[in-house]
C-alpha atoms as a PDB file:
ATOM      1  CA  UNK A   1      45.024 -28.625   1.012  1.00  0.00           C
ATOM      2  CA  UNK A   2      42.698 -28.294   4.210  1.00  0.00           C
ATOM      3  CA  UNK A   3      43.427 -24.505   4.217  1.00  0.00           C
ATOM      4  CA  UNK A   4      41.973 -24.142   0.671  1.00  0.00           C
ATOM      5  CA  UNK A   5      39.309 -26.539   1.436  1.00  0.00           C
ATOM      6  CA  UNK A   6      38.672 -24.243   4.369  1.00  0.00           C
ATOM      7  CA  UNK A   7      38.643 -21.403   2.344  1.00  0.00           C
ATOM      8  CA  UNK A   8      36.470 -22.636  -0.123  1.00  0.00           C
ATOM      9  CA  UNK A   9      33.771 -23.712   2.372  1.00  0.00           C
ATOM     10  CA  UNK A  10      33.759 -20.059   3.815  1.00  0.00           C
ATOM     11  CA  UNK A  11      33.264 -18.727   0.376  1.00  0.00           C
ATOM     12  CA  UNK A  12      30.028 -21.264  -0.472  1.00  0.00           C
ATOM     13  CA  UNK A  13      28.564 -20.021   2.963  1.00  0.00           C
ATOM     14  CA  UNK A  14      29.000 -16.248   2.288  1.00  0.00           C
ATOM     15  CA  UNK A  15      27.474 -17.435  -1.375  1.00  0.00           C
ATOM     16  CA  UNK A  16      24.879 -19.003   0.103  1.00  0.00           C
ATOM     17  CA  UNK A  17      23.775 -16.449   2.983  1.00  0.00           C
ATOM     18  CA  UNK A  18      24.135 -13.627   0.176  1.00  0.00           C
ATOM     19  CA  UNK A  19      21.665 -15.320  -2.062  1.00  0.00           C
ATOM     20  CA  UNK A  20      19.172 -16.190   0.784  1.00  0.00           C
ATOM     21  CA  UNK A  21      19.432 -12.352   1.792  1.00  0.00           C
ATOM     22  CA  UNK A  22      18.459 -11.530  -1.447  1.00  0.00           C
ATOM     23  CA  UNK A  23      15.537 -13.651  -2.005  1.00  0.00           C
ATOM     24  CA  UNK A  24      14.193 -12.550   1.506  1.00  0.00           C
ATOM     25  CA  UNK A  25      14.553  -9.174   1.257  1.00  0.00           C
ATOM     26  CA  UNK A  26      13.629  -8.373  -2.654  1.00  0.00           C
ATOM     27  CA  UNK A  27      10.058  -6.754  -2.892  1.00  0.00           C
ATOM     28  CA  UNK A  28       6.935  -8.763  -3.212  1.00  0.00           C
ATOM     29  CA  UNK A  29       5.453  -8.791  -6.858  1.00  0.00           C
ATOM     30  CA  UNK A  30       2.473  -6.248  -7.403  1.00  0.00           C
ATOM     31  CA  UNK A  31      -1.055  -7.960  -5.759  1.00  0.00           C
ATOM     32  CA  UNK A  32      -3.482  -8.074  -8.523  1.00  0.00           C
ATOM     33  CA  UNK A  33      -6.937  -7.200  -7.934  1.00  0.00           C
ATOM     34  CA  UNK A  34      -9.852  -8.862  -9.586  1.00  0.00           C
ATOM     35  CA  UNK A  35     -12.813  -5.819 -10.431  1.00  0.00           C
ATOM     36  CA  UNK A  36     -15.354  -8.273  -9.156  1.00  0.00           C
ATOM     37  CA  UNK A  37     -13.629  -7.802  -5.400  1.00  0.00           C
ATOM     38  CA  UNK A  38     -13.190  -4.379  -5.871  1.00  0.00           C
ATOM     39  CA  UNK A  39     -17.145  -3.996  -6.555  1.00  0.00           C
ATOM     40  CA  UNK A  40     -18.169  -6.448  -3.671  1.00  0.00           C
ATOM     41  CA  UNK A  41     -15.794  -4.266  -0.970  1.00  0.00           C
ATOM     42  CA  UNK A  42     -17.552  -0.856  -2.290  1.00  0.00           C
ATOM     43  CA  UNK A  43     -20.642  -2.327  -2.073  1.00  0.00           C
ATOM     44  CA  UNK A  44     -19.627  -3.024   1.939  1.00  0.00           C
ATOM     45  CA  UNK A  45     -18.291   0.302   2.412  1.00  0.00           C
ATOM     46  CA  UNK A  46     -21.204   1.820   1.379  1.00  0.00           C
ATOM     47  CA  UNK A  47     -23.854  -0.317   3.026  1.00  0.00           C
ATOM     48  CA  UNK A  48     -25.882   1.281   6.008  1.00  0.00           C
ATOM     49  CA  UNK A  49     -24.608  -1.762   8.409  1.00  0.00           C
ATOM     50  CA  UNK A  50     -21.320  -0.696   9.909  1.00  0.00           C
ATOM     51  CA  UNK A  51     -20.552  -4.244  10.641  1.00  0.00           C
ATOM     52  CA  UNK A  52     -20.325  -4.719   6.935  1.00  0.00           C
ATOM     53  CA  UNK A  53     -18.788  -1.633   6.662  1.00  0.00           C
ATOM     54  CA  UNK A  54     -15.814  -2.484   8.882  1.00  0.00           C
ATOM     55  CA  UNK A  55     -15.654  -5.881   6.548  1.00  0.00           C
ATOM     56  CA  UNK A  56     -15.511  -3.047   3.557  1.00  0.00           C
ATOM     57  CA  UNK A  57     -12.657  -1.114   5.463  1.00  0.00           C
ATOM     58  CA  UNK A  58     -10.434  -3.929   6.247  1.00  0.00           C
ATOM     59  CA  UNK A  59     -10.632  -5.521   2.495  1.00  0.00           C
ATOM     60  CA  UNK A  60      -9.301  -2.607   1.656  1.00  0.00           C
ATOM     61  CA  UNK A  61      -6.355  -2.295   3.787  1.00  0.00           C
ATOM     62  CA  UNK A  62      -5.705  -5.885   3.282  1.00  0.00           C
ATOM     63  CA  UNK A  63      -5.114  -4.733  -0.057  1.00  0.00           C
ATOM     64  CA  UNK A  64      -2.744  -1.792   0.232  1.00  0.00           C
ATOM     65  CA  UNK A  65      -1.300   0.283  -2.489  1.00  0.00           C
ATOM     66  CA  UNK A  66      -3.730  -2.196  -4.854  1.00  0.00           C
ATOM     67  CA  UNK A  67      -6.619  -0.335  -3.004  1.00  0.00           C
ATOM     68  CA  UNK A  68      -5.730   3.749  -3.653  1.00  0.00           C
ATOM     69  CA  UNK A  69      -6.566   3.670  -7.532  1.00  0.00           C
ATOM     70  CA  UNK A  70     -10.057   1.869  -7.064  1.00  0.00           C
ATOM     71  CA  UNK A  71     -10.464   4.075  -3.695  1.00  0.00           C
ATOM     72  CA  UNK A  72      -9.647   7.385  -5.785  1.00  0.00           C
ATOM     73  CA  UNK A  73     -12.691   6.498  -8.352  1.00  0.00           C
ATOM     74  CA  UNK A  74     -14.963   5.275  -5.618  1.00  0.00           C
ATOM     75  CA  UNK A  75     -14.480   9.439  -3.316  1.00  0.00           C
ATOM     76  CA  UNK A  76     -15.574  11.206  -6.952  1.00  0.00           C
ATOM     77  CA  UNK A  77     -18.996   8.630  -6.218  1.00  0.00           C
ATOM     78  CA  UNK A  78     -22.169  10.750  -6.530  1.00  0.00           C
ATOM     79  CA  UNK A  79     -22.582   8.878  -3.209  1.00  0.00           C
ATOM     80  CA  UNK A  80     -21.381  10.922  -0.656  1.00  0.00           C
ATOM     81  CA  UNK A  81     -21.472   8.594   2.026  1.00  0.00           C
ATOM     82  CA  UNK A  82     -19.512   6.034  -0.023  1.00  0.00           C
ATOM     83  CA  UNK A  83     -16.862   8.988  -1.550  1.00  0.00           C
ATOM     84  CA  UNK A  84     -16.486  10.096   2.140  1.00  0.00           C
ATOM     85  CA  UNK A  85     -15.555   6.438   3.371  1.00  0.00           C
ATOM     86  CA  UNK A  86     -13.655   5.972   0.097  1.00  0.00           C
ATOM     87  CA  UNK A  87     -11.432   9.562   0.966  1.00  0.00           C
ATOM     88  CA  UNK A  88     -10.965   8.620   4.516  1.00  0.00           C
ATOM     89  CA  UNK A  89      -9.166   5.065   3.210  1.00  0.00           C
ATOM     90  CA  UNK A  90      -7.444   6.717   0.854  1.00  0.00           C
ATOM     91  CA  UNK A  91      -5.855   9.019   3.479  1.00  0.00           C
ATOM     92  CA  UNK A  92      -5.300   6.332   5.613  1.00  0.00           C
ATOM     93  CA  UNK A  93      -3.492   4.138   2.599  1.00  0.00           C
ATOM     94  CA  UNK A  94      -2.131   7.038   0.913  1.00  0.00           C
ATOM     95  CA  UNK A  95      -1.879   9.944   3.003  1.00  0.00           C
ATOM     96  CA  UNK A  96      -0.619  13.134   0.640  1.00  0.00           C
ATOM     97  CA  UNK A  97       1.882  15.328   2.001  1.00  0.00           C
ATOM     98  CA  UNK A  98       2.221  19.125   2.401  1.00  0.00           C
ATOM     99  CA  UNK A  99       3.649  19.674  -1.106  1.00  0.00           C
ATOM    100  CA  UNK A 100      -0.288  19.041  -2.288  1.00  0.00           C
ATOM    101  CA  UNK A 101      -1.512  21.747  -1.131  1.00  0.00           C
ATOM    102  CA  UNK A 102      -0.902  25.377  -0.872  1.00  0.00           C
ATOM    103  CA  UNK A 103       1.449  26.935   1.403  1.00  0.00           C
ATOM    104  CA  UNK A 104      -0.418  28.220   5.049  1.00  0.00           C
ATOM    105  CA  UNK A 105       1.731  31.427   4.643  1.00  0.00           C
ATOM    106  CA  UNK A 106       4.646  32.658   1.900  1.00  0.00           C
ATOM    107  CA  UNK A 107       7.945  33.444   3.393  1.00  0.00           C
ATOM    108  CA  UNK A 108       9.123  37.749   2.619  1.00  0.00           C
ATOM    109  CA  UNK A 109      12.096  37.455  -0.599  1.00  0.00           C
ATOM    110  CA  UNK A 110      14.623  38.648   0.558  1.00  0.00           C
ATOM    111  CA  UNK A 111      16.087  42.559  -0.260  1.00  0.00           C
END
């Protein structure tokens, strides 16, 4: 009876340190971003302060992946100072590989 017993505790632990590994490790639920913010951190990146710029900048990294959609609109601006802030966060948050572009130089097919 104490071998089972032992046995038994071993298997609640494993249970229990499986199910706390889980719950630690699963990924965090999607941030949602109210438009209101979005509009008050453009407003910052675009202002001629660059104290309230920076404040602009790091809202939007404090946001992450919630920031590349409303950064994407905000580098097609009319306002090139804002788009060019707006593409140089985007490359920061979401920096596009090669396969974007065109190739530098096409290898010779074979013969």
């Amino acid at each position: 009876m104490p071998k089972l017993n032992a046995v038994l505790m071993v298997a609640l632990a494993v249970a229990v340190i499986a199910a706390t590994a889980f719950l630690t490790l699963r990924p965090a639920p999607a941030r949602q971003v109210e438009p209101a913010q979005v509009q008050k951190l453009l407003r910052k990146l675009g202002d001629s302060d660059p104290d309230v710029r920076r404040e602009g900048e790091a809202g939007f990294r404090s946001l992450r992946a919630a920031a590349v959609a409303p950064l994407r609109e905000a580098s097609k601006s009319p306002d090139r100072v804002l788009a060019d802030r707006a593409s140089k966060l985007l490359q920061e948050l979401a920096p596009t590989g090669p396969a974007d572009s065109s190739p530098i130089c096409t290898p010779k097919p074979l013969e």
